[in-house]
Protein backbone atom coordinates (compact mmCIF):
# COMPACT_ATOMS: atom_id res chain seq x y z
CA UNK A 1 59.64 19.56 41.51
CA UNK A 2 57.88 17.67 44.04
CA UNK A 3 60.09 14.29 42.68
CA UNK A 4 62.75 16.27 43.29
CA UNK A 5 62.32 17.18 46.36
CA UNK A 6 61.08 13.97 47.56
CA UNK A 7 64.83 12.36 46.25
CA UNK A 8 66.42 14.97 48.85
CA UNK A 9 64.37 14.32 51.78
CA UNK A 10 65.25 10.39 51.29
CA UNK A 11 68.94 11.38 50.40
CA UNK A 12 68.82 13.36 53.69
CA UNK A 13 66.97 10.72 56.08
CA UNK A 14 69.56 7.89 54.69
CA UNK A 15 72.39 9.98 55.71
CA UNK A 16 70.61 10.76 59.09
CA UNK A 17 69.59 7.21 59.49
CA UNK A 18 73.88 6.54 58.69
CA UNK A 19 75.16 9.21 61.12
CA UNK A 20 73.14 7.70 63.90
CA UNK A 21 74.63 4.30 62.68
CA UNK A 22 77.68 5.39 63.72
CA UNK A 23 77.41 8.10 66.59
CA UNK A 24 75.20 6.42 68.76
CA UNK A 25 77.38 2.92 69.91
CA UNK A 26 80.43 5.66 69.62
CA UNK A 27 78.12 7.82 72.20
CA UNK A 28 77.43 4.18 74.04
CA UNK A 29 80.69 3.47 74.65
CA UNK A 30 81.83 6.93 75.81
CA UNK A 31 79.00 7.27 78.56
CA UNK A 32 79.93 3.78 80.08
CA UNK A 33 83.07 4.56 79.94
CA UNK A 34 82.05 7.11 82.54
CA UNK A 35 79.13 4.58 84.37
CA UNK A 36 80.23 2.89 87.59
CA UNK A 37 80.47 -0.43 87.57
CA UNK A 38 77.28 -1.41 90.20
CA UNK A 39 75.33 1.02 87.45
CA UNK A 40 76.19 -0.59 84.21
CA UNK A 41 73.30 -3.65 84.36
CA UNK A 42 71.33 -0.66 83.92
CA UNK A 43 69.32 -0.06 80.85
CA UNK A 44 69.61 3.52 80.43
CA UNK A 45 71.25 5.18 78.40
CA UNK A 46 72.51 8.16 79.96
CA UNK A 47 73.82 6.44 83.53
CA UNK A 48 72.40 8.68 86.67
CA UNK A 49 75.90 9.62 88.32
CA UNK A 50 79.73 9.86 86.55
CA UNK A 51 83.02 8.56 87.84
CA UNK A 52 86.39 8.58 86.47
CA UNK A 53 87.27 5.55 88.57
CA UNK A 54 87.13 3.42 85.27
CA UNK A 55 90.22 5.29 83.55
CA UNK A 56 92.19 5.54 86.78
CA UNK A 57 92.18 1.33 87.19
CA UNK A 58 93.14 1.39 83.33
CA UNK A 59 96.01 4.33 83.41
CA UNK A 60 97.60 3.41 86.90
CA UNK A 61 96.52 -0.71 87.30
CA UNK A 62 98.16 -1.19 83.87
CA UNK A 63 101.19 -0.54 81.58
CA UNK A 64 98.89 1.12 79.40
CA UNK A 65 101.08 4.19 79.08
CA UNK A 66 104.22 1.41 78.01
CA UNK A 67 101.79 0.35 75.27
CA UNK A 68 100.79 4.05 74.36
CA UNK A 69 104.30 5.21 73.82
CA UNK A 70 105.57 2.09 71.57
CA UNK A 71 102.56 2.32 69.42
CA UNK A 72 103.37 6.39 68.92
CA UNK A 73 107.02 5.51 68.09
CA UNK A 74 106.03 2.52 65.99
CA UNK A 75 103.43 4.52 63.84
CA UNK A 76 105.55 7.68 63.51
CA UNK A 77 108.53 5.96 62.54
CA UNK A 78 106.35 4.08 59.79
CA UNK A 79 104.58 7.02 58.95
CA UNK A 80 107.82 9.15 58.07
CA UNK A 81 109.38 6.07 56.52
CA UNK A 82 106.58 5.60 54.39
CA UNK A 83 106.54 8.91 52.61
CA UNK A 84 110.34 8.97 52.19
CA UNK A 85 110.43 5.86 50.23
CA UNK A 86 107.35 5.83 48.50
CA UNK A 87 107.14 8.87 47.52
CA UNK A 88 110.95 8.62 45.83
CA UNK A 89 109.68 5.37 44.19
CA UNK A 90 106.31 7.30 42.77
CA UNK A 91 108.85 9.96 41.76
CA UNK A 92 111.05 7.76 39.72
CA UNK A 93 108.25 5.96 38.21
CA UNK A 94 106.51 9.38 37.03
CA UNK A 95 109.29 11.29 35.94
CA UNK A 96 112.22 9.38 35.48
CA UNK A 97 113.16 6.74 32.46
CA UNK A 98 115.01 3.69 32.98
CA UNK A 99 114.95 0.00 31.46
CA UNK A 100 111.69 -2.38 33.09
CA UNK A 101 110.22 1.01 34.47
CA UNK A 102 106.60 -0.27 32.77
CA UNK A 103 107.56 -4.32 34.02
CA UNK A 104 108.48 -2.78 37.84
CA UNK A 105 105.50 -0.51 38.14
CA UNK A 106 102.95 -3.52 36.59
CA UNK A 107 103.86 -5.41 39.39
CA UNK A 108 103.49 -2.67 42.01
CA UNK A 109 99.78 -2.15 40.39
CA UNK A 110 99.47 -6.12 40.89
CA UNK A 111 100.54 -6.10 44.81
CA UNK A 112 97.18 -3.75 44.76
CA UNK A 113 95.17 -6.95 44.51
CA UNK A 114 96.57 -9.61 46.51
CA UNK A 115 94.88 -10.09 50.52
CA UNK A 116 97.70 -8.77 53.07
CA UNK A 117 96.59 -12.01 54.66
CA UNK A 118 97.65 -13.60 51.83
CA UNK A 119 101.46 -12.25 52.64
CA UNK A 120 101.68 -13.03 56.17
CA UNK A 121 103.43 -16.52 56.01
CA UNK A 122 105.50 -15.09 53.60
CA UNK A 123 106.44 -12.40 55.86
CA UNK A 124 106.31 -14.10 58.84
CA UNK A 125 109.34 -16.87 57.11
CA UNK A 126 111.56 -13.92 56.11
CA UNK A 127 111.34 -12.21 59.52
CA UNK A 128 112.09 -15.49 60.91
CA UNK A 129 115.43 -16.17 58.74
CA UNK A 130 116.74 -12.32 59.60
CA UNK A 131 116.30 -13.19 63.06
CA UNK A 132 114.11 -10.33 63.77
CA UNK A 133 111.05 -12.33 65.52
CA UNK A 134 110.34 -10.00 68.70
CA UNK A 135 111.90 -7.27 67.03
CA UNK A 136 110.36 -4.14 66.05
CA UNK A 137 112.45 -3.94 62.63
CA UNK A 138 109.88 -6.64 61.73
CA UNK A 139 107.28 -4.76 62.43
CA UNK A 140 108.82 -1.22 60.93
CA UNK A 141 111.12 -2.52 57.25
CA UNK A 142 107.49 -4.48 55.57
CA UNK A 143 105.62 -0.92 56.22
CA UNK A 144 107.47 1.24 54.32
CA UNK A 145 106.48 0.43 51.13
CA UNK A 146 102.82 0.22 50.05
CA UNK A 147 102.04 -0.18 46.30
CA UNK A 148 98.71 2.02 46.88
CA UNK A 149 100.81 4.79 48.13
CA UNK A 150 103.49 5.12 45.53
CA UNK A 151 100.24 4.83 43.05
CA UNK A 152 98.28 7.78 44.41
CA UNK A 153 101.59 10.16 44.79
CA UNK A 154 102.30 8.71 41.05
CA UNK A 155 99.17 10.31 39.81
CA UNK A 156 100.25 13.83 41.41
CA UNK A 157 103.49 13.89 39.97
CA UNK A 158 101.99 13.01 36.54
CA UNK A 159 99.66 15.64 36.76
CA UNK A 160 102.21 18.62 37.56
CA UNK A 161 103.61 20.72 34.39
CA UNK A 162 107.03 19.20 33.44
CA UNK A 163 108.26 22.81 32.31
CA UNK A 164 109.08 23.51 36.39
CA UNK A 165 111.35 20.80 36.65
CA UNK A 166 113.28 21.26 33.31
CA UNK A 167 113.62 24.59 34.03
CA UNK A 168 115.32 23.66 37.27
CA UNK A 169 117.37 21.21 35.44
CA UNK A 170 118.51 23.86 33.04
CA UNK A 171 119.57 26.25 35.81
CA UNK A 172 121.83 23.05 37.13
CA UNK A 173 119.66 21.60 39.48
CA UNK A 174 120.38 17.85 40.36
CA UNK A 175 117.43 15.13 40.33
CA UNK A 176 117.75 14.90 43.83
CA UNK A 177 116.95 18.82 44.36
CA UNK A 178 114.45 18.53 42.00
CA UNK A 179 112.32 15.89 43.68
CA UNK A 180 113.27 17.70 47.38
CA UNK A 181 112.94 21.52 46.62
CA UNK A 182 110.16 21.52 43.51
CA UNK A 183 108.21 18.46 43.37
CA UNK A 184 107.51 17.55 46.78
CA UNK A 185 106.09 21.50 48.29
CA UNK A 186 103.84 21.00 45.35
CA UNK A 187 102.38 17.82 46.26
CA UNK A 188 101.45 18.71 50.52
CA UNK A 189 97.84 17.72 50.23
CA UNK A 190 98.03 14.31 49.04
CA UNK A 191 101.33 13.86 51.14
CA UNK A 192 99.08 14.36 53.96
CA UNK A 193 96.46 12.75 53.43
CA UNK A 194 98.76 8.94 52.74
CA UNK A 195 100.47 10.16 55.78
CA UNK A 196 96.98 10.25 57.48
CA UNK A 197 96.27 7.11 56.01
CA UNK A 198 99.33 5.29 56.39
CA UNK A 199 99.21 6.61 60.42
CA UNK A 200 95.49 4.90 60.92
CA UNK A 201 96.84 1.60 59.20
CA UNK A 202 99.76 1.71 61.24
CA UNK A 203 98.21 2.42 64.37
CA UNK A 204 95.21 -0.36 63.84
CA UNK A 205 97.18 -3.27 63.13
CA UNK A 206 97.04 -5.94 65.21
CA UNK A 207 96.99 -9.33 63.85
CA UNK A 208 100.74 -8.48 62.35
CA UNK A 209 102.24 -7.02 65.85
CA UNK A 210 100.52 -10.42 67.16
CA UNK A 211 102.31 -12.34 65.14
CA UNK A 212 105.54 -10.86 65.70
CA UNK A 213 106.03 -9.33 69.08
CA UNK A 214 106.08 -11.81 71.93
CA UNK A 215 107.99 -9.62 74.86
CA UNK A 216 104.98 -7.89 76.87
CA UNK A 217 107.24 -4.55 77.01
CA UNK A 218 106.95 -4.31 73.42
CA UNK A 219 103.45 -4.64 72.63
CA UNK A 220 101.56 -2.14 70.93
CA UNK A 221 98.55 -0.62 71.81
CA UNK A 222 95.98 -2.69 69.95
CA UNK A 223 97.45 -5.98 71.02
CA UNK A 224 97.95 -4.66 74.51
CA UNK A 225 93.93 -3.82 74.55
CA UNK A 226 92.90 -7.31 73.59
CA UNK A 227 94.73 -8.47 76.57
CA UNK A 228 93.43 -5.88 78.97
CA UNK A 229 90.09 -6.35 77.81
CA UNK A 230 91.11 -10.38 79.21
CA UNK A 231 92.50 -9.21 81.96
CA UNK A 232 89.24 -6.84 82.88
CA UNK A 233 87.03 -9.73 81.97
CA UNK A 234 84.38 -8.76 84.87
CA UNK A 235 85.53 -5.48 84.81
CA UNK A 236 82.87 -3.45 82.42
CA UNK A 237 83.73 0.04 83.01
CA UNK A 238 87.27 -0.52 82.41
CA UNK A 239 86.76 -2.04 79.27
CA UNK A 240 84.96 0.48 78.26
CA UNK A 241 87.41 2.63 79.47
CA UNK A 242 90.23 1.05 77.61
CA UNK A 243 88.67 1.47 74.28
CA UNK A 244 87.89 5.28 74.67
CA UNK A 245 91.59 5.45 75.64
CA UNK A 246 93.08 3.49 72.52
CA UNK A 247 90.99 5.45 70.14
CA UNK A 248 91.06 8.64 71.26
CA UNK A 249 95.00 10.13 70.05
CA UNK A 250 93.70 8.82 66.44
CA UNK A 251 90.30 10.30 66.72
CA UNK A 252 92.01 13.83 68.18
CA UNK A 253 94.35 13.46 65.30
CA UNK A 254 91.68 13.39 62.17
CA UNK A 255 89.53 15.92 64.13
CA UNK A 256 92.27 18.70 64.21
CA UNK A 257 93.23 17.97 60.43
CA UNK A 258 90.28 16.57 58.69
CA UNK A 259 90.22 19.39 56.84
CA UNK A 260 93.57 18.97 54.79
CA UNK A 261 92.93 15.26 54.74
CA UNK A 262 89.34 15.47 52.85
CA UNK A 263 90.70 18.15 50.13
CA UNK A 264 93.52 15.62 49.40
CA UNK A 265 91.23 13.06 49.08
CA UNK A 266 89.00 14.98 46.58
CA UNK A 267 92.10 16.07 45.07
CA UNK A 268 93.43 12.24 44.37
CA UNK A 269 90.26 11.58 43.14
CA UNK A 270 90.15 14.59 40.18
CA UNK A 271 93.61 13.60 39.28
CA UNK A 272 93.06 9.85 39.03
């Protein structure tokens, strides 16, 4: 009993000792954020006055809005892309039969393995022979397929009874209705939850969109913050600033639907 007990209050103070790992430079950066600049050689913690004179130099000095909307429209059109295709491709490979289907989804498993730094020259020479250098279709076409999505919506389509869609076959339904109207209101949780994941990816990237875009109008947010943060070299607060501001739509997002994402989560990993 007491052993026991003794393993909870250690489980408990690592996960304390883990939360304040990550809360506390999150809480850092949020009260600077907030600290005028003549207070921030300061060592304390909590600064003694507020301002919001930090955000206003970042939201009105800046094209930080510019870089806001072309990251939104960049990580939603990914986002949706990346469901429609992959989820059609984990479809086929669950419940469909056709010649190299075991060959195909091999090397889909394989792509699982191999560094994404490994494919950027690759990448980089095919965008450059389609012309699309500066272009966001370079940036959009390579997203929408991942091999560890069409794995993880393979395993929910394996795992549903095969009796609902033969029925519906039976009754005259086409594959294509099939997939639309059975198989994917079955499967909302985990289509959430890649769409979650694919949005963070999306919306993180940087060293691809670095790569790639070159026209200042079309940079994305976390390129565009690398440069501000240049730009604001002796400006503290608005750095600061800057970073609250790129992180917060993501961290809004997860907060109002971390609910959905976790079960899907728990639910991919009782199916795999």
């Amino acid at each position: 009993m007491i052993l026991r007990k003794l393993s909870q209050t250690m489980s408990y103070a690592v996960l304390v000792l883990l939360a304040a790992a990550v809360l506390v430079p999150l809480v850092y950066v949020i009260l600077k954020s907030f600290t005028p600049n003549e207070l921030l050689g300061q060592s304390l913690f909590v600064p003694e006055r507020f301002t919001l004179d930090n955000y206003d130099r970042v939201l009105f000095d800046t094209p930080f809005m510019r870089y806001l909307l072309n990251t939104v429209f960049l990580t939603v059109t990914i986002t949706i892309g990346s469901l429609l295709f992959d989820s059609m491709a984990a479809f086929g490979f669950a419940r469909m039969t056709f010649p190299g289907k075991e060959l195909l989804f091999l090397i889909v498993i394989s792509m699982l393995v191999v560094p994404a730094e490994a494919l950027l020259l690759p990448r980089y020479m095919v965008v450059r022979d389609l012309g699309w250098l500066d272009d966001y279709k370079a940036l959009i076409v390579p997203a929408l397929s991942s091999a560890y999505t069409i794995f993880f919506l393979r395993q929910f389509f394996l795992s549903l009874p095969k009796e609902l869609e033969e029925s519906a076959v039976m009754d005259g339904a086409s594959v294509w209705r099939v997939y639309a109207q059975i198989i994917l209101p079955l499967v909302k949780a985990p289509l959430l939850t890649i769409g979650l994941m694919v949005f963070f990816h999306a919306w993180d990237d940087f060293l691809w969109p670095l790569t790639i875009i070159n026209s200042p109008d079309k940079y994305v947010l976390q390129v565009a913050v690398s440069l501000l943060d240049t730009e604001f070299s002796t400006d503290i607060g608005a750095k600061f600033s800057n970073v609250v501001l790129s992180s917060l739509p993501i961290v809004v997002l997860f907060l109002v639907i971390q609910r959905q994402y976790i079960s899907g989560i728990t639910s991919g990993a009782i199916k795999g």
